[in-house]
Every structure is written in structure tokens, then in C-alpha cells.
Protein backbone atom coordinates (compact mmCIF):
# COMPACT_ATOMS: atom_id res chain seq x y z
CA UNK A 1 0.00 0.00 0.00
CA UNK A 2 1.06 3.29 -0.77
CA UNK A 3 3.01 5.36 2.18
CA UNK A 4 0.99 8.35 3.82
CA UNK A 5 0.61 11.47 1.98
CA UNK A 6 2.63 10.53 -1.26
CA UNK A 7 2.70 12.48 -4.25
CA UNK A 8 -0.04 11.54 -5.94
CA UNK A 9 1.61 12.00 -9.80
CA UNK A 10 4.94 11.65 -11.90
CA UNK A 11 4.67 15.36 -12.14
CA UNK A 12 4.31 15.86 -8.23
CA UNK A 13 6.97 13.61 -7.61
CA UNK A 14 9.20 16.05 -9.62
CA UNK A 15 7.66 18.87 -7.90
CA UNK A 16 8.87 17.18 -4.40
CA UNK A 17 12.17 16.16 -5.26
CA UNK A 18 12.62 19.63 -7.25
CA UNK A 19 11.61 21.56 -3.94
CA UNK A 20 14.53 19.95 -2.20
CA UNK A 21 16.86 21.02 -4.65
CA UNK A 22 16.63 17.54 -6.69
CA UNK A 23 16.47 17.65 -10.55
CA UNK A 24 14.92 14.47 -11.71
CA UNK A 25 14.59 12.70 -15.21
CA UNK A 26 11.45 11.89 -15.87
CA UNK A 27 12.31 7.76 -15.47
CA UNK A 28 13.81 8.30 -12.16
CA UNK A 29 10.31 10.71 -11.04
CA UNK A 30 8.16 7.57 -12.18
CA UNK A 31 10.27 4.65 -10.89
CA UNK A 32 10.23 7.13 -7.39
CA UNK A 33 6.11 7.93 -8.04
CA UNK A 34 5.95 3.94 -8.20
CA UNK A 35 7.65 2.57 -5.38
CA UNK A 36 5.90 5.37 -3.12
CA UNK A 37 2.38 4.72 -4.56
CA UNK A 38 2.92 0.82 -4.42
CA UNK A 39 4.55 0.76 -1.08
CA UNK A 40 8.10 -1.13 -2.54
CA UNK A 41 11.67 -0.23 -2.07
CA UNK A 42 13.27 1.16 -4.08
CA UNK A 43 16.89 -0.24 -5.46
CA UNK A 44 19.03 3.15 -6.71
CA UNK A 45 22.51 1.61 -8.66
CA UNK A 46 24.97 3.90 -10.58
CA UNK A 47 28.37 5.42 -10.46
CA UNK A 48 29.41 6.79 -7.19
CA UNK A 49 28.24 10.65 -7.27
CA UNK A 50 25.81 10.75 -8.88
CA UNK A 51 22.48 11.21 -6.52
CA UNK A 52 21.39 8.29 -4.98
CA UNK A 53 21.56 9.10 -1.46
CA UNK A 54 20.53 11.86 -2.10
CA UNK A 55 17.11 11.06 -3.41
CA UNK A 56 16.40 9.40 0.37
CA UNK A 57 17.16 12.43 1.98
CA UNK A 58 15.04 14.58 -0.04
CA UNK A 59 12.09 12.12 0.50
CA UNK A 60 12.85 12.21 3.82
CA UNK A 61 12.44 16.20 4.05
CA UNK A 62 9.83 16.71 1.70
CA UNK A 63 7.45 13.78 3.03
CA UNK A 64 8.11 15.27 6.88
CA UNK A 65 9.91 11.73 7.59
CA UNK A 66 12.42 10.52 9.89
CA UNK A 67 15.94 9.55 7.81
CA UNK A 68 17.15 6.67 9.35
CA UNK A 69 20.40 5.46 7.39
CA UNK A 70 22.31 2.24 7.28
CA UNK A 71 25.52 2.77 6.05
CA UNK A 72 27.20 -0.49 5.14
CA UNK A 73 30.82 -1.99 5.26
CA UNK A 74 32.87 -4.80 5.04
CA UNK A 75 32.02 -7.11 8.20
CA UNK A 76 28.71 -5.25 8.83
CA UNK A 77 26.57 -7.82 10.87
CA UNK A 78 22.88 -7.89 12.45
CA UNK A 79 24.09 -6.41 15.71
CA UNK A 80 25.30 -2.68 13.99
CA UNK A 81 22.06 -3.04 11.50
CA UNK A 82 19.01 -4.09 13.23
CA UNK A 83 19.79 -5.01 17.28
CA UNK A 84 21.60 -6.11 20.12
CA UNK A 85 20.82 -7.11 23.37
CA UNK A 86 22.20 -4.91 26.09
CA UNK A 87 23.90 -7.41 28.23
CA UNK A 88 25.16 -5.21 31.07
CA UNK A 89 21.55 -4.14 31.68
CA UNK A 90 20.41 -7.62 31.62
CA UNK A 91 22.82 -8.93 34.03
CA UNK A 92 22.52 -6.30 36.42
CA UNK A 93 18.55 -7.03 36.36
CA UNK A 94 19.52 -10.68 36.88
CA UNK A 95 21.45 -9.63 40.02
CA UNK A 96 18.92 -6.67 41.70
CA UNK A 97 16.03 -9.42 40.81
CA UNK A 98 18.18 -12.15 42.97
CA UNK A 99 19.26 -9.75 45.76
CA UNK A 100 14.86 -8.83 46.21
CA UNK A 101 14.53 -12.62 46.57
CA UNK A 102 13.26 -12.77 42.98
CA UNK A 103 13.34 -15.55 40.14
CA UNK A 104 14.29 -13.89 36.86
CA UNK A 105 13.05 -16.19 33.87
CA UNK A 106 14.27 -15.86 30.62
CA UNK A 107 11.10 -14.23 29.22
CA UNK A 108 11.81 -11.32 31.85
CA UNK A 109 15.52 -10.35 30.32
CA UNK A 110 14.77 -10.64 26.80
CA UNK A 111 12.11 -7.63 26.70
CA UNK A 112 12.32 -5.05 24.86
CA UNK A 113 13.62 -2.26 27.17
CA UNK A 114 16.99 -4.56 26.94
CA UNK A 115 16.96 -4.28 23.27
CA UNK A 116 19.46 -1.74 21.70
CA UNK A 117 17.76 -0.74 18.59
CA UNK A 118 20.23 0.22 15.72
CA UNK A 119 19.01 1.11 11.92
CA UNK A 120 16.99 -1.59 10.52
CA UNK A 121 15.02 -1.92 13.92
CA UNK A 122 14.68 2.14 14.61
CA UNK A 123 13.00 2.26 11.08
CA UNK A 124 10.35 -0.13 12.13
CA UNK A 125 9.35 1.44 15.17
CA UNK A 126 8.58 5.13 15.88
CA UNK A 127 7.34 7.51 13.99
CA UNK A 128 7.47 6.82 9.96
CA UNK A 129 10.41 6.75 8.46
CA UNK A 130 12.75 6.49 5.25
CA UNK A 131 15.07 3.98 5.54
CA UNK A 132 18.82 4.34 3.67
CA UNK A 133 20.42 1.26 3.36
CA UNK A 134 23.35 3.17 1.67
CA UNK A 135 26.37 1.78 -0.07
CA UNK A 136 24.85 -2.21 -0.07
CA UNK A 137 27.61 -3.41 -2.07
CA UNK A 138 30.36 -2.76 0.52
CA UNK A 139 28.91 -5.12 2.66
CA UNK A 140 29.61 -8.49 2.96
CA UNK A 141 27.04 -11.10 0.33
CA UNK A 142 25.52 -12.93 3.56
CA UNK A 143 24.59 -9.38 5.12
CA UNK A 144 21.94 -8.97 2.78
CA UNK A 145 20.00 -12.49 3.88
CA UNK A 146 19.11 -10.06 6.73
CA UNK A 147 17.48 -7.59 5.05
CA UNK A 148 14.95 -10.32 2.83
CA UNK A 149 12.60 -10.03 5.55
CA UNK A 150 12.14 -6.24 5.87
CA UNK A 151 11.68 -5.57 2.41
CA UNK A 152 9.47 -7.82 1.73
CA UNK A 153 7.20 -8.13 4.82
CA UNK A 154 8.04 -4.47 6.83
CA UNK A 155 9.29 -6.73 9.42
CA UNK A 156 11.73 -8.45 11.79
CA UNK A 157 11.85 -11.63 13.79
CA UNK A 158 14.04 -11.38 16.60
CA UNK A 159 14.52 -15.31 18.02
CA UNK A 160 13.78 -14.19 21.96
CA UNK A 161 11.15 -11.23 21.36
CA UNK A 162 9.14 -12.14 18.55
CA UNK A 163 8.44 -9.79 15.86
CA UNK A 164 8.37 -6.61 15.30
CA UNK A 165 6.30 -4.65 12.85
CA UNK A 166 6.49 -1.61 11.46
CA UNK A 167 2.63 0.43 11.95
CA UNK A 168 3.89 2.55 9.06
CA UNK A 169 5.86 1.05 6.99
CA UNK A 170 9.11 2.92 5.94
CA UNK A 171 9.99 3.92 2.61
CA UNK A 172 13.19 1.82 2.03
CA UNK A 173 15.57 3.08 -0.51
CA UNK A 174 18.72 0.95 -1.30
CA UNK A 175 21.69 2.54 -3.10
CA UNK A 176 24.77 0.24 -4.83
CA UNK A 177 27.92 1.51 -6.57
CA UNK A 178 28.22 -1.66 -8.27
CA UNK A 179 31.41 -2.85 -6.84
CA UNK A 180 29.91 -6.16 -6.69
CA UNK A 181 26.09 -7.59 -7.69
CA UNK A 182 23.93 -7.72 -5.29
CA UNK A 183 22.14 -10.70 -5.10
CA UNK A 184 18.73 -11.69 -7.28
CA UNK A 185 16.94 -11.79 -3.99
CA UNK A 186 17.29 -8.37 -3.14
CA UNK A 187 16.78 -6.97 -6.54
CA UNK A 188 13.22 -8.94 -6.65
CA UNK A 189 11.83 -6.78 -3.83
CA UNK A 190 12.31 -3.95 -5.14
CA UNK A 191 11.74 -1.44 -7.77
CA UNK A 192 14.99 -0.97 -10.00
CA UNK A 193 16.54 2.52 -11.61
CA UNK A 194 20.05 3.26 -12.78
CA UNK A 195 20.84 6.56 -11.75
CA UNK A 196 23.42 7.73 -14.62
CA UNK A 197 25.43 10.63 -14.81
CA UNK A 198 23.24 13.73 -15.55
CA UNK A 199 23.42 14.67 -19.47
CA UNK A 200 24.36 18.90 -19.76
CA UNK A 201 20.91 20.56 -19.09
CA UNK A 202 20.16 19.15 -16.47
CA UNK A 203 23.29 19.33 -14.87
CA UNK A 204 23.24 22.72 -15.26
CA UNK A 205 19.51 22.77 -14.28
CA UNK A 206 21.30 21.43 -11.13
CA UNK A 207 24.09 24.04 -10.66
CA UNK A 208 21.18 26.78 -11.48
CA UNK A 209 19.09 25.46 -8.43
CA UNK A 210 22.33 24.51 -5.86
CA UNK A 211 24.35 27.80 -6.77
CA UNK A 212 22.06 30.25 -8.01
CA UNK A 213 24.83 33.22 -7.42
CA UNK A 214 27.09 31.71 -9.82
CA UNK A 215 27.96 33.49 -12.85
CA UNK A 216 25.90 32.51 -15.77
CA UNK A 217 28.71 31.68 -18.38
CA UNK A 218 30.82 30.45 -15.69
CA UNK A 219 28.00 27.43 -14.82
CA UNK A 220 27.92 26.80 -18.31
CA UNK A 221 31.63 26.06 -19.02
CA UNK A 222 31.91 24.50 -15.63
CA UNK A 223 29.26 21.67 -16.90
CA UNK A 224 30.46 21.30 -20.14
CA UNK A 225 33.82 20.81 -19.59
CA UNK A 226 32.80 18.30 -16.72
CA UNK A 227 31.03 16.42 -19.65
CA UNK A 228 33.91 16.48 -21.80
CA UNK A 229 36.05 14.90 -18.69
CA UNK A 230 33.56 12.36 -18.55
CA UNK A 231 33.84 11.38 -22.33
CA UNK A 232 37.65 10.92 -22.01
CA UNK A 233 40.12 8.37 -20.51
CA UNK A 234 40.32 8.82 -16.19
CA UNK A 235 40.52 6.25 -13.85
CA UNK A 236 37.15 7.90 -11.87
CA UNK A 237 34.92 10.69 -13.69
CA UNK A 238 33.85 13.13 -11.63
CA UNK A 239 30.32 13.05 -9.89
CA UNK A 240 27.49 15.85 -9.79
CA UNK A 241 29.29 16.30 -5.86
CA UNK A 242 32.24 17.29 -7.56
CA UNK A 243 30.84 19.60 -10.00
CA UNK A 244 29.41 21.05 -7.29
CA UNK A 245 32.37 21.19 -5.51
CA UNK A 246 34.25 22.76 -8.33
CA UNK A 247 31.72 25.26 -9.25
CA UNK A 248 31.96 26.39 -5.44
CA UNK A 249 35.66 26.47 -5.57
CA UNK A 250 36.02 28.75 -8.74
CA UNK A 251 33.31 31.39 -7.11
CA UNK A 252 35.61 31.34 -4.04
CA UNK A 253 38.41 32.28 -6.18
CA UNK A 254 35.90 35.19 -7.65
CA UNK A 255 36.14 33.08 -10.79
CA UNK A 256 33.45 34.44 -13.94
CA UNK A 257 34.76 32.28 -16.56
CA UNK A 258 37.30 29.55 -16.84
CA UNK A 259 41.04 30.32 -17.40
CA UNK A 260 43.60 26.91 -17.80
CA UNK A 261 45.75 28.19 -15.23
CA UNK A 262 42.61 28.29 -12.86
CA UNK A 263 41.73 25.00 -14.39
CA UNK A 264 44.87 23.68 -13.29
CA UNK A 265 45.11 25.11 -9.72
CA UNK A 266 41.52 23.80 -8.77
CA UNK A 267 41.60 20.02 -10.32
CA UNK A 268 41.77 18.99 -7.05
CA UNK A 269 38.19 19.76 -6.14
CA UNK A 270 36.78 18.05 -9.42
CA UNK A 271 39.19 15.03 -9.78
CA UNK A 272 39.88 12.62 -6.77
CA UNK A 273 43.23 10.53 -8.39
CA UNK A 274 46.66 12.41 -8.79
CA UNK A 275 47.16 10.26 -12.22
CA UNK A 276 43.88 11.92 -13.32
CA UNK A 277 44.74 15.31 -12.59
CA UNK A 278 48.25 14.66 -14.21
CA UNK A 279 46.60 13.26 -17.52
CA UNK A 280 44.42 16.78 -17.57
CA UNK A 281 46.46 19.30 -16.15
CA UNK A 282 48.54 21.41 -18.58
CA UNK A 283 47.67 20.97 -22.30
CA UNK A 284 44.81 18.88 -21.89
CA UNK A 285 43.11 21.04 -20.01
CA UNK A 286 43.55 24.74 -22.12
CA UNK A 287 42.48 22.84 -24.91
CA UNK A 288 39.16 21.71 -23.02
CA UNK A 289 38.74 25.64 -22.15
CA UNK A 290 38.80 26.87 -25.30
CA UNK A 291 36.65 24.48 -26.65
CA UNK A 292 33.54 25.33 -24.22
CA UNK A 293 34.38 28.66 -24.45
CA UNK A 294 33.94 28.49 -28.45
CA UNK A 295 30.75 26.58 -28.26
CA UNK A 296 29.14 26.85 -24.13
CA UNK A 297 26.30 25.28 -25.10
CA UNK A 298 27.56 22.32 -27.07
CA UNK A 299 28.53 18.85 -26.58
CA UNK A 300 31.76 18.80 -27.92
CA UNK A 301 33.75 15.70 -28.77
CA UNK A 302 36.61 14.30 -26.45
């Protein structure tokens, strides 16, 4: 069932994840519309920088939500993502119950107010929530048996409790680099989008709505030459974060246009690998300048 006061439209989901300062294609607005209106998480896969998390946390503002995020890792395990019993608490019950003359049973130390909650669990209970079971792929294959449960029921079965429901299910949003597959079981429970690198307008669309002080002609070379870095030869292209990051970097310098020696002296905010940023720097790069600034507006060939 669909999650309380969803858009109701393609066109208002664009209209939410606008007003948070999200510029959405039009596949990504109806594959977000869709797992909203028919209550299913949502997987989000694609090169790192490009959005995904981001799309949780905008949900999570514009639908008045709790953001409760999961960030995984190598070794993460069910007692950093869903619970653990607090076992100092429990003992020290055990020995106040036995010092009153009182019989503990089992029942009586597995309750809940022994139970430390962590992500998965905290989403289920409380107030409604989005869920952001970030970076899946960094954690280890067997990790995501866990998760089969919640995204398919809203639920978790804890052996000495029972199980716990959510009474408003949270919107679950799963991101993945892709530095592994993650496993058919996962991908059936949930709605699927590859969020791509955004093509020129609407990457400037984005720098327009994120920096709206920035220099018109200035946004426009700073996007197309990003494009042209991502049509050539790098180890790692650079993400919408680190346009963003160089765009903010060049207004700091009281930048209104691009110049290769500022090019040069600023690759560190837009490229993350000193063999990238020795492949651009110098030649490379005054040849990209004076190609957007000969054609802004174009996309020019590598």
C-alpha cells in the first residue's frame, strides 16, 4: 500500500524532489512515483556521485519523515544493522532481581527495554520513516539475507522477542555503486533505476538550483567541460558532488569564466586521483577551455 501522503503523480513527484533542490529525469520521477504509490523499495545503482543518497534524503524532508540510514561496510553484521541485546543491563537485572529474593526467567531479560535498537530496527518502530540502506555493495554477500525479511514483509523476527512490525511502513531506498552484484533476492523486492550521470541541461539545471549566485557563463563552461572529462580516458569521472564542488571552488576564487591556469590550480576539487589530474592538467586542459568557451552550449567531442 502506498506510504501516507505521497505524491499523488509523476509530475508531483518532480515537484517534491525539485523543492529539495533535486532535478529528476522523468524515469527516475516515475520509478520514485511507483515505489511510493505501491509501497516497494526502491533499489538506486549507478556510479558513485551521482544522486542516490541523495534522493532518500530529499524524501525524507519533503514527506516530513524521519531519515534513518544504514551505512554499510565490510564485516557489517545484524548487531550494527538491526539489534543487540544490552547485556550489562540484563545482568545487572539478573542480580537486583536475585538480591529482592526474585526468580528472573528468561522471558523477563529478553524484553524489549533490553533491546538496543540500531538502523533496521529504529525504522520499524517510531514515527514513519525512510530507511537508507546506503552503499549495499560494501557489505559483505551474507549481510543482505538479513534484510529479505524487511523488504518484503516491513518486518523483523528477533529469536527471543518475537516480531516486530512496522505500523507505518518505511519507505526503504537501497543505493549500490556496483562494486559487486547484489544478489537476485534483493533486486526482486524492489523497484529498479540506474541513476546515470546527468546529461548537460540538467546538470546545469542542477548548478542553477544549488548555486544560483554563480555566474551565468561560468555554470555553463563549468558543466560542459565536466562532460567532456567524462567522455575521455580517467581512472574515476567526476560526480554531480564534484561539480558542485568545483563550481563552489572557482566562485571562491571570484572566478566568472574559466582560465587553464585556474583549471589547473583547482583540479583537485573536481578530480579525486593524482594520475587523473596529471593526464588533464597542462595541455589537456587549455584545450578543453577553449573548446567550451567556443561553443558553451555544445557537446563537444573528447
Amino acid at each position: 500500500m502506498p506510504a501516507p501522503g505521497v505524491p499523488g503523480s509523476v509530475a508531483e513527484t518532480e515537484r517534491l524532489l525539485a523543492a529539495g533542490g533535486y532535478v529528476a529525469d522523468r524515469a527516475l520521477a516515475t520509478t520514485v512515483f511507483l515505489a511510493l504509490s505501491m509501497g516497494r523499495p526502491l533499489f538506486l545503482e549507478g556510479e558513485p556521485g551521482t544522486g542516490k543518497t541523495e534522493i532518500a534524503k530529499v524524501l525524507a524532508g519533503g514527506l516530513g519523515r524521519r531519515l534513518v540510514r544504514l551505512q554499510c561496510y565490510d564485516g557489517l553484521d545484524l548487531s550494527a544493522a538491526a539489534y543487540e541485546w544490552n547485556h550489562a543491563r540484563q545482568l545487572m537485572a539478573i542480580r537486583l532481581a536475585e538480591a529482592g529474593g526474585d526468580a528472573t526467567s528468561e522471558a523477563g531479560i529478553y524484553d524489549r527495554r533490553f533491546l538496543q535498537e540500531r538502523p533496521l530496527l529504529a525504522a520499524l518502530s517510531g514515527p514513519p520513516a525512510v530507511l537508507l540502506i546506503d552503499e549495499l555493495d560494501r557489505a559483505d554477500e551474507p549481510f543482505e539475507a538479513f534484510l529479505l525479511e524487511i523488504l518484503a514483509d516491513f518486518q523483523l523476527s528477533i529469536p527471543e522477542l518475537g516480531t516486530v512490525r512496522a505500523e507505518t511502513p518505511p519507505i526503504v531506498v537501497l543505493t549500490s555503486n556496483r562494486t559487486r552484484e547484489v544478489h537476485d533476492a534483493i533486486r526482486r523486492r524492489c523497484l529498479y533505476q540506474w541513476v546515470d550521470y546527468p546529461d548537460a541541461a540538467r546538470e546545469r539545471a542542477i548548478l542553477a538550483q544549488r548555486m544560483p549566485g554563480l555566474p551565468s557563463a561560468l555554470s555553463a563552461q563549468v558543466v560542459d567541460f565536466v562532460q567532456q572529462v567524462r567522455g575521455g580516458d580517467f581512472f574515476k569521472f567526476p560526480g554531480v558532488a564534484e561539480t558542485l564542488d568545483w563550481a563552489a571552488a572557482l566562485s571562491a576564487l571570484d572566478a566568472t569564466e574559466l582560465e587553464p591556469v585556474l583549471v589547473d590550480e583547482t583540479l583537485g576539487a573536481l578530480l579525486k586521483y593524482q594520475d587523473d589530474i596529471a593526464k588533464l592538467r597542462g595541455a589537456e586542459a587549455a584545450r578543453l577551455v577553449e573548446a567550451v568557451k567556443q561553443a558553451p552550449a555544445a557537446a563537444l567531442p573528447f
